[in-house]
N, C-alpha and C. Protein backbone atom coordinates (compact mmCIF):
# COMPACT_ATOMS: atom_id res chain seq x y z
N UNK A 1 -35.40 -21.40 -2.27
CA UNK A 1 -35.12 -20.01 -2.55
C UNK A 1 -33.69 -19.69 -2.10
N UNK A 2 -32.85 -19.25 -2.87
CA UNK A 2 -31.60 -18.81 -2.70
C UNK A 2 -31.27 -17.51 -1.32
N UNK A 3 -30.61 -17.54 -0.83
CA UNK A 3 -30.39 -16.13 0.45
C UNK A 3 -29.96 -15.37 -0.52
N UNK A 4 -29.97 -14.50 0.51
CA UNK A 4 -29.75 -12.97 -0.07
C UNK A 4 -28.10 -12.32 -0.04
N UNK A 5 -27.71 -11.66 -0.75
CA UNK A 5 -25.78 -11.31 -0.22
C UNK A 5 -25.39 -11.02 0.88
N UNK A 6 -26.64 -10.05 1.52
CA UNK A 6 -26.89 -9.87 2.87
C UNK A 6 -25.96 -11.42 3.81
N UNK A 7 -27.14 -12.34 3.55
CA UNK A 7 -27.26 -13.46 4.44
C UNK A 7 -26.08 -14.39 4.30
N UNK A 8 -25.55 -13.80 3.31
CA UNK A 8 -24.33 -14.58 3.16
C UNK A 8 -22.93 -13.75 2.76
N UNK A 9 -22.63 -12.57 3.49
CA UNK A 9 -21.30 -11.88 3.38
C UNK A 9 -21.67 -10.99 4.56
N UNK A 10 -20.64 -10.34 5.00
CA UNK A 10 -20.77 -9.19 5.71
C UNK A 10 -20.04 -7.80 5.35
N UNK A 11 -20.82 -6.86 5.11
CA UNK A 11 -20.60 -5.95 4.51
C UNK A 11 -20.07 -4.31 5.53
N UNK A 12 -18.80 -4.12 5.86
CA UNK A 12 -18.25 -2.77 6.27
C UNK A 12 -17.42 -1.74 5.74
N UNK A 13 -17.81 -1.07 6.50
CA UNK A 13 -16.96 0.14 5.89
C UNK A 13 -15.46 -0.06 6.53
N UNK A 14 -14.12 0.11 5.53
CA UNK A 14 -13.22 0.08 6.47
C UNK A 14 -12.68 1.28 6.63
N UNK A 15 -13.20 2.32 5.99
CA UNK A 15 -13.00 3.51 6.54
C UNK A 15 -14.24 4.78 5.79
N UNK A 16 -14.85 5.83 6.19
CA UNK A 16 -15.65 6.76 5.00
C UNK A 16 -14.96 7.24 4.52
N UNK A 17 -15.89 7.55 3.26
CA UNK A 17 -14.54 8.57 2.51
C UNK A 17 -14.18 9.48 2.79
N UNK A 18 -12.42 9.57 2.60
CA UNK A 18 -12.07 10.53 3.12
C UNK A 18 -10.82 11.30 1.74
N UNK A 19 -10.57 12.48 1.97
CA UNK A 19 -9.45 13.06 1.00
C UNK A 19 -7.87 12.21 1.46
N UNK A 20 -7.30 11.76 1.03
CA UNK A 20 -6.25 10.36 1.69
C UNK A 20 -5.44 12.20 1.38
N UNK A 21 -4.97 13.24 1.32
CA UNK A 21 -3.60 14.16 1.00
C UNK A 21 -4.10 14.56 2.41
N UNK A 22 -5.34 14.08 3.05
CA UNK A 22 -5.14 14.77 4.80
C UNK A 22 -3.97 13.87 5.67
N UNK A 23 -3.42 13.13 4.87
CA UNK A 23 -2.48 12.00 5.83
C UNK A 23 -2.67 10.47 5.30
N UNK A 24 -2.22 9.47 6.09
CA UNK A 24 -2.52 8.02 5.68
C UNK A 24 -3.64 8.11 6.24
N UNK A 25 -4.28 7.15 6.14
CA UNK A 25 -5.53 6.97 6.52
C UNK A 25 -5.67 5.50 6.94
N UNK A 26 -6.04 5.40 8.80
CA UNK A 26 -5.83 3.85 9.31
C UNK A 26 -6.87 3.70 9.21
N UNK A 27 -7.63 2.13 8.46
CA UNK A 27 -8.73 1.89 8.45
C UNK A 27 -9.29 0.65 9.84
N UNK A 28 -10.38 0.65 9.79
CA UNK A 28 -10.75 -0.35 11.16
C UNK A 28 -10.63 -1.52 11.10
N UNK A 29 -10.98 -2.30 12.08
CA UNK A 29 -10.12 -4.13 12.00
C UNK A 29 -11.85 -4.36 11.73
N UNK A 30 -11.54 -5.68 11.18
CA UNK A 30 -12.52 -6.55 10.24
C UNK A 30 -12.41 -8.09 11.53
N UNK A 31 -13.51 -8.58 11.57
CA UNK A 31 -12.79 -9.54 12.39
C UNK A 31 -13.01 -10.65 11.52
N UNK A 32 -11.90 -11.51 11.21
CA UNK A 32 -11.59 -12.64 9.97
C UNK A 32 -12.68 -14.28 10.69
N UNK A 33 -12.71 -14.18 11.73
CA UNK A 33 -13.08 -15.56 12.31
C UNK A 33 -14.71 -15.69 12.30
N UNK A 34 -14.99 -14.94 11.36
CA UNK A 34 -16.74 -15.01 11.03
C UNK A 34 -16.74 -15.20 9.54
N UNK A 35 -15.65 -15.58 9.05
CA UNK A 35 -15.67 -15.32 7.63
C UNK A 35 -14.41 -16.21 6.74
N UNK A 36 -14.67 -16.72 5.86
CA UNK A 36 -14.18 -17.43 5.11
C UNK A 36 -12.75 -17.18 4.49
N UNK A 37 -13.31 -15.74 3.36
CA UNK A 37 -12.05 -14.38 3.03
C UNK A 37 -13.43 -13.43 3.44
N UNK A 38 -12.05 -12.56 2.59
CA UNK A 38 -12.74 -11.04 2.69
C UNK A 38 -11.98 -10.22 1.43
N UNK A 39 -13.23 -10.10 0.94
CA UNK A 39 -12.11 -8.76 -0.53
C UNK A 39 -12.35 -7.18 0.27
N UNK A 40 -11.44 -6.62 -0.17
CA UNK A 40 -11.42 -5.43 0.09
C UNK A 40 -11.31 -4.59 -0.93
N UNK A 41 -12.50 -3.51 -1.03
CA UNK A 41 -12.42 -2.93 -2.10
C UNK A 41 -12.42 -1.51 -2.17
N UNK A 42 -11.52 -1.09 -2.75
CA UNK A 42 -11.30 0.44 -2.18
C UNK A 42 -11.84 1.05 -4.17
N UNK A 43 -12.28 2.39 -3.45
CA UNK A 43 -12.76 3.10 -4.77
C UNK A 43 -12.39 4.50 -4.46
N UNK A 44 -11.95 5.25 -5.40
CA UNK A 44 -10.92 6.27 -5.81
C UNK A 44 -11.57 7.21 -6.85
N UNK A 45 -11.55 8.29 -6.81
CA UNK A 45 -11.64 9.16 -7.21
C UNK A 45 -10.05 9.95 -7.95
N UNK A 46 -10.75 11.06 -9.18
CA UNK A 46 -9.66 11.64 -9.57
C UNK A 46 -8.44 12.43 -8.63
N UNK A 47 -7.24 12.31 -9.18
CA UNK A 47 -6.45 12.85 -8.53
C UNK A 47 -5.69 13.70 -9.16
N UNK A 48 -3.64 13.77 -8.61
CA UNK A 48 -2.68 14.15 -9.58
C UNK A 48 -1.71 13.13 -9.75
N UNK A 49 -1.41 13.40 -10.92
CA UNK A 49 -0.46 12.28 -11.45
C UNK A 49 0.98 12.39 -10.74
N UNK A 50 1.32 11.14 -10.42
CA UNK A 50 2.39 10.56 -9.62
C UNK A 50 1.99 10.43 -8.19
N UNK A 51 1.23 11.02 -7.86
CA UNK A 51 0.59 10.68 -6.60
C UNK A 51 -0.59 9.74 -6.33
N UNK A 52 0.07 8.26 -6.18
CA UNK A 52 -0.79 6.75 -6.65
C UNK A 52 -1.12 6.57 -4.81
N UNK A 53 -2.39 5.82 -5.35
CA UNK A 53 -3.20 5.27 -3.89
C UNK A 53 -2.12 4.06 -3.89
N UNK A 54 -1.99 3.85 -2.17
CA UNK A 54 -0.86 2.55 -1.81
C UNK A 54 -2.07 1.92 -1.16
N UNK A 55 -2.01 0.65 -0.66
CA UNK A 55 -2.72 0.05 0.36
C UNK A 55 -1.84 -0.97 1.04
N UNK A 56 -1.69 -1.24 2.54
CA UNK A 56 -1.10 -1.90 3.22
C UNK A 56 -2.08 -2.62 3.87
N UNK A 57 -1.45 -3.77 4.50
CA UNK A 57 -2.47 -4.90 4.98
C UNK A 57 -1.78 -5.47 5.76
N UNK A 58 -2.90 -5.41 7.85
CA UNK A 58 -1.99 -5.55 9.29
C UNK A 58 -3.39 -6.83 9.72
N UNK A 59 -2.44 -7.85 10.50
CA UNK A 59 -2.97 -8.83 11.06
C UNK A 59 -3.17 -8.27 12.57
N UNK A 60 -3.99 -8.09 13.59
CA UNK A 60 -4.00 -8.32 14.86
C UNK A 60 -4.64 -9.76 15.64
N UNK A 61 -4.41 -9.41 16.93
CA UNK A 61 -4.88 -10.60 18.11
C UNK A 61 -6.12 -9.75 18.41
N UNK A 62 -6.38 -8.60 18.27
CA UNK A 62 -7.67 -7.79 18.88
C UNK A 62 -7.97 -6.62 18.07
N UNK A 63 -9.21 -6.36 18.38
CA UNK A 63 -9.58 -4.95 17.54
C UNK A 63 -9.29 -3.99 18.23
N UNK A 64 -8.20 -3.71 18.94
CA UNK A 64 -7.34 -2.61 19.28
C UNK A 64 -6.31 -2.43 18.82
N UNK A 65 -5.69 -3.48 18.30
CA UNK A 65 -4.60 -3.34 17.67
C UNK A 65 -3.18 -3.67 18.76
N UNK A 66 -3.72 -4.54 19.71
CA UNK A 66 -2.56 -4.65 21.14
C UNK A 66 -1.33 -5.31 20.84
N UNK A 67 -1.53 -6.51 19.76
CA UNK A 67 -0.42 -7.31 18.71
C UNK A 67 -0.58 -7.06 17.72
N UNK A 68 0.46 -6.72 16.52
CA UNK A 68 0.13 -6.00 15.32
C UNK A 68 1.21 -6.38 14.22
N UNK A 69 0.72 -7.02 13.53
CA UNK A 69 1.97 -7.59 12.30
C UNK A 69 1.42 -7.20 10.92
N UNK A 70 2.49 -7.38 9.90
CA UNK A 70 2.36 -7.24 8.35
C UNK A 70 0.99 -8.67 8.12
N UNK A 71 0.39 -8.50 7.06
CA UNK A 71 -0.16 -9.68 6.65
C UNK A 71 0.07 -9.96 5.34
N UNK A 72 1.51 -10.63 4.76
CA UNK A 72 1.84 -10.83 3.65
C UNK A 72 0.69 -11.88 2.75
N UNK A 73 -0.27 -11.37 2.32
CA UNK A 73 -0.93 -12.02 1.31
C UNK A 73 -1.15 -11.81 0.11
N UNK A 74 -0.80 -10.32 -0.10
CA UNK A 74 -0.87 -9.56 -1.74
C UNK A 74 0.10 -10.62 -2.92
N UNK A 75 -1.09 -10.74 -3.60
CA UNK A 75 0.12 -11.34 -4.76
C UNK A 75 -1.06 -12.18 -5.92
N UNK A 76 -0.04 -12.32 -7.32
CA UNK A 76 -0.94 -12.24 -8.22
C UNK A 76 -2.15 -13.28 -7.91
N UNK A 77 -3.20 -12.87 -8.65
CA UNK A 77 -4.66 -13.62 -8.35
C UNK A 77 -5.32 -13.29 -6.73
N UNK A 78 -4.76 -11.99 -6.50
CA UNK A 78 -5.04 -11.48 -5.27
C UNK A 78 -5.40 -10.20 -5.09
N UNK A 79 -4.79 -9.53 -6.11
CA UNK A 79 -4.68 -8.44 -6.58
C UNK A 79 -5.92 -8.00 -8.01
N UNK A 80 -6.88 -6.87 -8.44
CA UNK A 80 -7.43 -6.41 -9.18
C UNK A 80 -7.53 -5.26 -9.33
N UNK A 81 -7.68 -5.04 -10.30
CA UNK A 81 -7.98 -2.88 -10.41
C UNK A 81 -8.71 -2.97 -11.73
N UNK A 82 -9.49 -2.07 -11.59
CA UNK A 82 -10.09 -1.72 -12.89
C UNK A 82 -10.50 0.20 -12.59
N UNK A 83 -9.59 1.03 -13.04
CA UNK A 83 -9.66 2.25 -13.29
C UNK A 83 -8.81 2.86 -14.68
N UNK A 84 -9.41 4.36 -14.56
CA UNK A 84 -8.94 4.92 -16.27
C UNK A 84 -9.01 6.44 -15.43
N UNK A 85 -8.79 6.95 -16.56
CA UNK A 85 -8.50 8.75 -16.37
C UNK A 85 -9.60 9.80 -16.19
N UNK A 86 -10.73 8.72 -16.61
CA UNK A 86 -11.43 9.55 -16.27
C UNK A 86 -12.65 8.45 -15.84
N UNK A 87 -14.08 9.33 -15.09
CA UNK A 87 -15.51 8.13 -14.98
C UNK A 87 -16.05 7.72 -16.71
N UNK A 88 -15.75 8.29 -17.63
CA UNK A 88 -16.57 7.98 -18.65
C UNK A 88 -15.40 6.95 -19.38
N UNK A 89 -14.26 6.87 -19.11
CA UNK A 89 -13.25 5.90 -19.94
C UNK A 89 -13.54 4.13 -18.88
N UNK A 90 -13.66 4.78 -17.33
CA UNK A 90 -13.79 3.87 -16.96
C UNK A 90 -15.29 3.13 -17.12
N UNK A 91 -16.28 3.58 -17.28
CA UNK A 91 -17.75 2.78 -17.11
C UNK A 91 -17.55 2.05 -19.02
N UNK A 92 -16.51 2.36 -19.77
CA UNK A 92 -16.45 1.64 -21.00
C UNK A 92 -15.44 0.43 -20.60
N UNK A 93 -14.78 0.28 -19.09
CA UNK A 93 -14.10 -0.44 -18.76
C UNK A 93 -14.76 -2.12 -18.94
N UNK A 94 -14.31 -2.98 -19.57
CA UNK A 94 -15.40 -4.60 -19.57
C UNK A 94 -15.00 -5.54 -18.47
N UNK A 95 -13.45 -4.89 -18.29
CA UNK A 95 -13.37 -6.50 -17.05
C UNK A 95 -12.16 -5.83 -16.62
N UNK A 96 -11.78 -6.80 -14.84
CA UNK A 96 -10.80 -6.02 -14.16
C UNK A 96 -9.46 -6.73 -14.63
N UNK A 97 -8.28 -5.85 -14.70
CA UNK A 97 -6.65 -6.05 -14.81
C UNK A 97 -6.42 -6.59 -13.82
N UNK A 98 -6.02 -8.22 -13.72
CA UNK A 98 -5.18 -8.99 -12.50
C UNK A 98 -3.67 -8.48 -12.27
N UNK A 99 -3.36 -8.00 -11.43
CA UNK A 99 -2.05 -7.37 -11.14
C UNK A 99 -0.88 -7.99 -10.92
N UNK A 100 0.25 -7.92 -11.63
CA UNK A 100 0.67 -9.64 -11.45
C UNK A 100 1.83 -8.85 -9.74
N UNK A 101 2.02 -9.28 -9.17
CA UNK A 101 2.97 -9.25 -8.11
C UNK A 101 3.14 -10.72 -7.11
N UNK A 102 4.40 -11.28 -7.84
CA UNK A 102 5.28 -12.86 -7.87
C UNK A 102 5.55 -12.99 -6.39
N UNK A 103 6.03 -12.17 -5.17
CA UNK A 103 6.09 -12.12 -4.07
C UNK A 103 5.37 -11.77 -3.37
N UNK A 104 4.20 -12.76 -2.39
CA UNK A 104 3.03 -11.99 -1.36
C UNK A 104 3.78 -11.17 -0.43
N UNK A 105 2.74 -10.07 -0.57
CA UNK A 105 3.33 -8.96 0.63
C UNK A 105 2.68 -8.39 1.31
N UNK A 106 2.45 -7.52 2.04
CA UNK A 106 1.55 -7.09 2.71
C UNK A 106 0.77 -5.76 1.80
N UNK A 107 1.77 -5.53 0.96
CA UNK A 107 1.68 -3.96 0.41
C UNK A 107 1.30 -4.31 -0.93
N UNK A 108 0.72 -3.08 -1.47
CA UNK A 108 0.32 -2.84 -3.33
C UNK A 108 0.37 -1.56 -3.19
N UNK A 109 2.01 -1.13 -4.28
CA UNK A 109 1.78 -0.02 -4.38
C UNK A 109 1.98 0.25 -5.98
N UNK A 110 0.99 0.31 -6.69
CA UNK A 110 0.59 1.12 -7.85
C UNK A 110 1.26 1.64 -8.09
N UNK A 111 1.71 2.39 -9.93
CA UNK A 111 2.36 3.88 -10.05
C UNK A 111 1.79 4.43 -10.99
N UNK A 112 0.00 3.78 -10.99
CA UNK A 112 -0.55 4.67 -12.14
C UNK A 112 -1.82 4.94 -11.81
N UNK A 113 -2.51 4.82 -10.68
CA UNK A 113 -3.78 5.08 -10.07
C UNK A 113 -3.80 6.88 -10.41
N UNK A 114 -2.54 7.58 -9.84
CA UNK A 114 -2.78 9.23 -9.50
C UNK A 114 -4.25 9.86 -10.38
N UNK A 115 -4.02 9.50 -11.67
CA UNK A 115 -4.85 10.82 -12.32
C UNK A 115 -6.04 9.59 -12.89
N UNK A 116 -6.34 8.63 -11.33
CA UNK A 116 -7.32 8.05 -12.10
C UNK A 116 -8.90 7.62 -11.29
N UNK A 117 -9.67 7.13 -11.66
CA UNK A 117 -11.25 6.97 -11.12
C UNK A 117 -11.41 5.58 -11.13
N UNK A 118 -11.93 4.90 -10.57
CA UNK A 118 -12.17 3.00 -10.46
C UNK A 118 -12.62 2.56 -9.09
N UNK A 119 -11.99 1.08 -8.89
CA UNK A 119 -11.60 0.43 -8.37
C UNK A 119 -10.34 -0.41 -8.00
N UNK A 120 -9.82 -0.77 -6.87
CA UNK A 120 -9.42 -1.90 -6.60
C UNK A 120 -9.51 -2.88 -5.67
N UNK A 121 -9.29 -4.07 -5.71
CA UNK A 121 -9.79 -5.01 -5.19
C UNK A 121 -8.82 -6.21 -4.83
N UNK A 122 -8.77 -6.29 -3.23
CA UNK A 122 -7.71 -7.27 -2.55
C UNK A 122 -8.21 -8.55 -2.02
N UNK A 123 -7.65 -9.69 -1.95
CA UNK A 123 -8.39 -10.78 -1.50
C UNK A 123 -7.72 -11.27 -0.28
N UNK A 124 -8.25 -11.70 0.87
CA UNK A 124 -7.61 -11.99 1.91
C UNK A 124 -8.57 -13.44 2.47
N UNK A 125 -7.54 -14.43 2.40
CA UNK A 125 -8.19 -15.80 3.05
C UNK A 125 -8.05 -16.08 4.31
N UNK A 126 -9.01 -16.54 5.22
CA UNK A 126 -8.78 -16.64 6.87
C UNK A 126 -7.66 -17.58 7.44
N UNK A 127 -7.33 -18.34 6.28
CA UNK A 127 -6.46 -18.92 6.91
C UNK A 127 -4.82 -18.33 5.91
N UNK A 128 -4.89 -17.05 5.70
CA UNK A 128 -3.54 -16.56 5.48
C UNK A 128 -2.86 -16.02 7.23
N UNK A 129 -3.75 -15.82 8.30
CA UNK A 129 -3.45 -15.62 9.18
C UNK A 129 -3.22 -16.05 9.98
N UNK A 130 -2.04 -15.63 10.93
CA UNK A 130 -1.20 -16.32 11.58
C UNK A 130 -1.94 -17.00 12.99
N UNK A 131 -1.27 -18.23 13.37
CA UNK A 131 -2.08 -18.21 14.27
C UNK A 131 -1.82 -17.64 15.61
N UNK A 132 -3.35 -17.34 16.37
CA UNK A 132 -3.72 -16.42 17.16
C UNK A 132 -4.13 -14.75 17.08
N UNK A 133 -4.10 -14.69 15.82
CA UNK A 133 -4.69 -13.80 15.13
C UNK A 133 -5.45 -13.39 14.36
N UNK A 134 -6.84 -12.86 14.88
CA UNK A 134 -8.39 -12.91 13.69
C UNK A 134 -8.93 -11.46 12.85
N UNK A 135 -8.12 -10.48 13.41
CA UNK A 135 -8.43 -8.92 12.66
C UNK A 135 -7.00 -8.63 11.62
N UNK A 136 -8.20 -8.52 10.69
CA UNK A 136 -7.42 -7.84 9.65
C UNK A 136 -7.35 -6.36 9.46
N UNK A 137 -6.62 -5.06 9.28
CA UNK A 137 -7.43 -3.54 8.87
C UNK A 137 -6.31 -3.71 7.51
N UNK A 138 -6.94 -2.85 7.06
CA UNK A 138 -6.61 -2.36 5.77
C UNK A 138 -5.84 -0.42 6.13
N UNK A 139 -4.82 0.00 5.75
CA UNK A 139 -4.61 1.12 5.72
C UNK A 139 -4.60 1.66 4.11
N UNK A 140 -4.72 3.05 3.80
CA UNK A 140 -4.46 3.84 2.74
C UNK A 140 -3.06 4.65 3.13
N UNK A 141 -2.55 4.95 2.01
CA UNK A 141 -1.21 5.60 2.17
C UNK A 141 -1.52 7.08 1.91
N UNK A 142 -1.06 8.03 2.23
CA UNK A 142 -1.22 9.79 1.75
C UNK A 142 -0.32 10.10 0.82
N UNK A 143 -1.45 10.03 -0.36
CA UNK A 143 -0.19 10.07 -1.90
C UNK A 143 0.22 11.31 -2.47
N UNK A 144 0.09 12.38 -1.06
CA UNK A 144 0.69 13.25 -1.30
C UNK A 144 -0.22 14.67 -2.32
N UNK A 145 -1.38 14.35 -2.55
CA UNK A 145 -2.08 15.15 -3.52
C UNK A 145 -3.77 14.80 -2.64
N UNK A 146 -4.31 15.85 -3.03
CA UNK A 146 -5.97 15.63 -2.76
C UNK A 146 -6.31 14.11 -3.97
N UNK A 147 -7.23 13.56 -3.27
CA UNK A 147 -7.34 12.20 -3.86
C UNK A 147 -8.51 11.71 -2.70
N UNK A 148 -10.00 11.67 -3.15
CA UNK A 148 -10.88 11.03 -2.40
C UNK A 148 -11.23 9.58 -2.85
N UNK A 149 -11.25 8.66 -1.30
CA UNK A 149 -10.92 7.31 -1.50
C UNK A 149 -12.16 6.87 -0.60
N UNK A 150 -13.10 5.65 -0.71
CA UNK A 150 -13.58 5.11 0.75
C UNK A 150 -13.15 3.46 0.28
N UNK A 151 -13.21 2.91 1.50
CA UNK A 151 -13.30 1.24 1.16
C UNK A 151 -14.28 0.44 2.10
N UNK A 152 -14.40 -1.00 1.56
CA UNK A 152 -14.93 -1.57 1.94
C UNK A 152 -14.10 -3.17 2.44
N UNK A 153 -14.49 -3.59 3.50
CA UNK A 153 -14.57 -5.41 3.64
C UNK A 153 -15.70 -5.68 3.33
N UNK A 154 -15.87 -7.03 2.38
CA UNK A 154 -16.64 -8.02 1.84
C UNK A 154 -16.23 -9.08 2.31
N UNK A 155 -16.94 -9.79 3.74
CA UNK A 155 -16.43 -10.93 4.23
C UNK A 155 -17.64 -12.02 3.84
N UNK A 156 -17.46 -12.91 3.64
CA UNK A 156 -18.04 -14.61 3.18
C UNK A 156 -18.34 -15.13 4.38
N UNK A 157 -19.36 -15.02 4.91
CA UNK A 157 -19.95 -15.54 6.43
C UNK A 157 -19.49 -17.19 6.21
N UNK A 158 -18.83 -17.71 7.50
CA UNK A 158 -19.24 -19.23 7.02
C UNK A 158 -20.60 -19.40 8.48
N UNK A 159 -21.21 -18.58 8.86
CA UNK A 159 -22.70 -19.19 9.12
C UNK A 159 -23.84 -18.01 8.33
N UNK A 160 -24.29 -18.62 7.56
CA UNK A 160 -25.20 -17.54 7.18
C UNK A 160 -26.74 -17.63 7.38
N UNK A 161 -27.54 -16.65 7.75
CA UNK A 161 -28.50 -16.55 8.01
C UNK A 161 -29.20 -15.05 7.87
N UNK A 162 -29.93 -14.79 8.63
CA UNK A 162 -30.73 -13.52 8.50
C UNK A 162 -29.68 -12.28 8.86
N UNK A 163 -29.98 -11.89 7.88
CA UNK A 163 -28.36 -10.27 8.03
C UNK A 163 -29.24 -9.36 9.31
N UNK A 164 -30.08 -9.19 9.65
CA UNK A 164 -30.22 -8.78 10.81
C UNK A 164 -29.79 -8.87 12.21
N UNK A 165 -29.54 -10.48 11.85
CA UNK A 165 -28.92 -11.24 13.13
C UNK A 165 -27.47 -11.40 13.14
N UNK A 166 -27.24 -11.13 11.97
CA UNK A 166 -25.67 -11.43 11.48
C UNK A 166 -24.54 -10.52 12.43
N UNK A 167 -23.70 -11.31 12.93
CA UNK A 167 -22.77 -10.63 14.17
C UNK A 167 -21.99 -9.74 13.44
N UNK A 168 -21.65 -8.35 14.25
CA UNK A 168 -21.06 -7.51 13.42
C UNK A 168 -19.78 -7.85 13.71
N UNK A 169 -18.91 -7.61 12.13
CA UNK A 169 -17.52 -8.11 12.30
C UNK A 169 -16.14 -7.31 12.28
N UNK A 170 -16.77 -5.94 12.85
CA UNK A 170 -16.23 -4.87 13.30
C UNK A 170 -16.17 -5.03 15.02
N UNK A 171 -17.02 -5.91 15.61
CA UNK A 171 -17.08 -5.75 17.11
C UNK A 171 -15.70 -6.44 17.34
């Protein structure tokens, strides 16, 4: 019998949703050393146009944030989005747009999310990180307009077993 997604990913919030025009929005550290990658998937709500969701991406030594660097990994085949202008253009959406960006960086910043509804979706491998460093967070940028956003880490356990028991990778 196959496990369950449970038993084999770990599933957090990296931040609730929140209106991102209250400010940037710092999301919480993920801890990478229970986990293979981790996609991160942020989902968006309508907004105003020119005012695009950014996302930045920080390596730490701790989930305090005591050492704190860029984590240049963004870049094409790393990058996905699948949103439209509205929920009914997007659920006719069939498959996600690979984003091409030729230089990994820490950052994706969009210039056509503003007036739109979806997803997007970042990929981060455990060994893009430097060593002595196992937390990843994800931030949102304040694009300047009301715009409700939440995200998620989707980490790839490399021990998997009963998600009950499964170590949280927020601790």
């Amino acid at each position: 019998m196959s496990k369950s997604f449970l038993e084999t990913h770990q599933v957090q919030l990296v931040m609730a949703p929140v209106d991102t025009d209250d400010g940037a929005t710092t999301g919480d550290y993920f801890d990478m050393s229970k986990c293979s990658e981790c996609e991160i998937i942020v989902a968006m709500g309508d907004g105003t146009a020119a005012s695009d969701l950014d996302i930045a991406l920080y390596q730490s030594d701790d989930n305090a944030g005591t050492t704190t660097a860029v984590l240049n990994c963004l870049q094409t085949g790393r990058i996905y989005t699948k949103y439209a202008g509205t929920y009914a253009a997007y659920a006719a959406l069939t498959a996600w747009t690979k984003v091409t960006q030729a230089t990994a960086d820490e950052k994706h910043e969009p210039d056509d999310n503003g007036e739109s509804v979806g997803l997007m979706s970042y990929r981060v491998l455990a060994s893009d990180l430097t060593d002595g460093y196992r937390y990843i967070r994800a931030d949102l940028t304040d694009p300047g307009a009301a715009k409700i956003a939440a995200a998620l880490y989707i980490g790839t356990l490399y021990d998997q077993g009963d998600p009950t028991l499964t170590p949280d990778c927020l601790s």
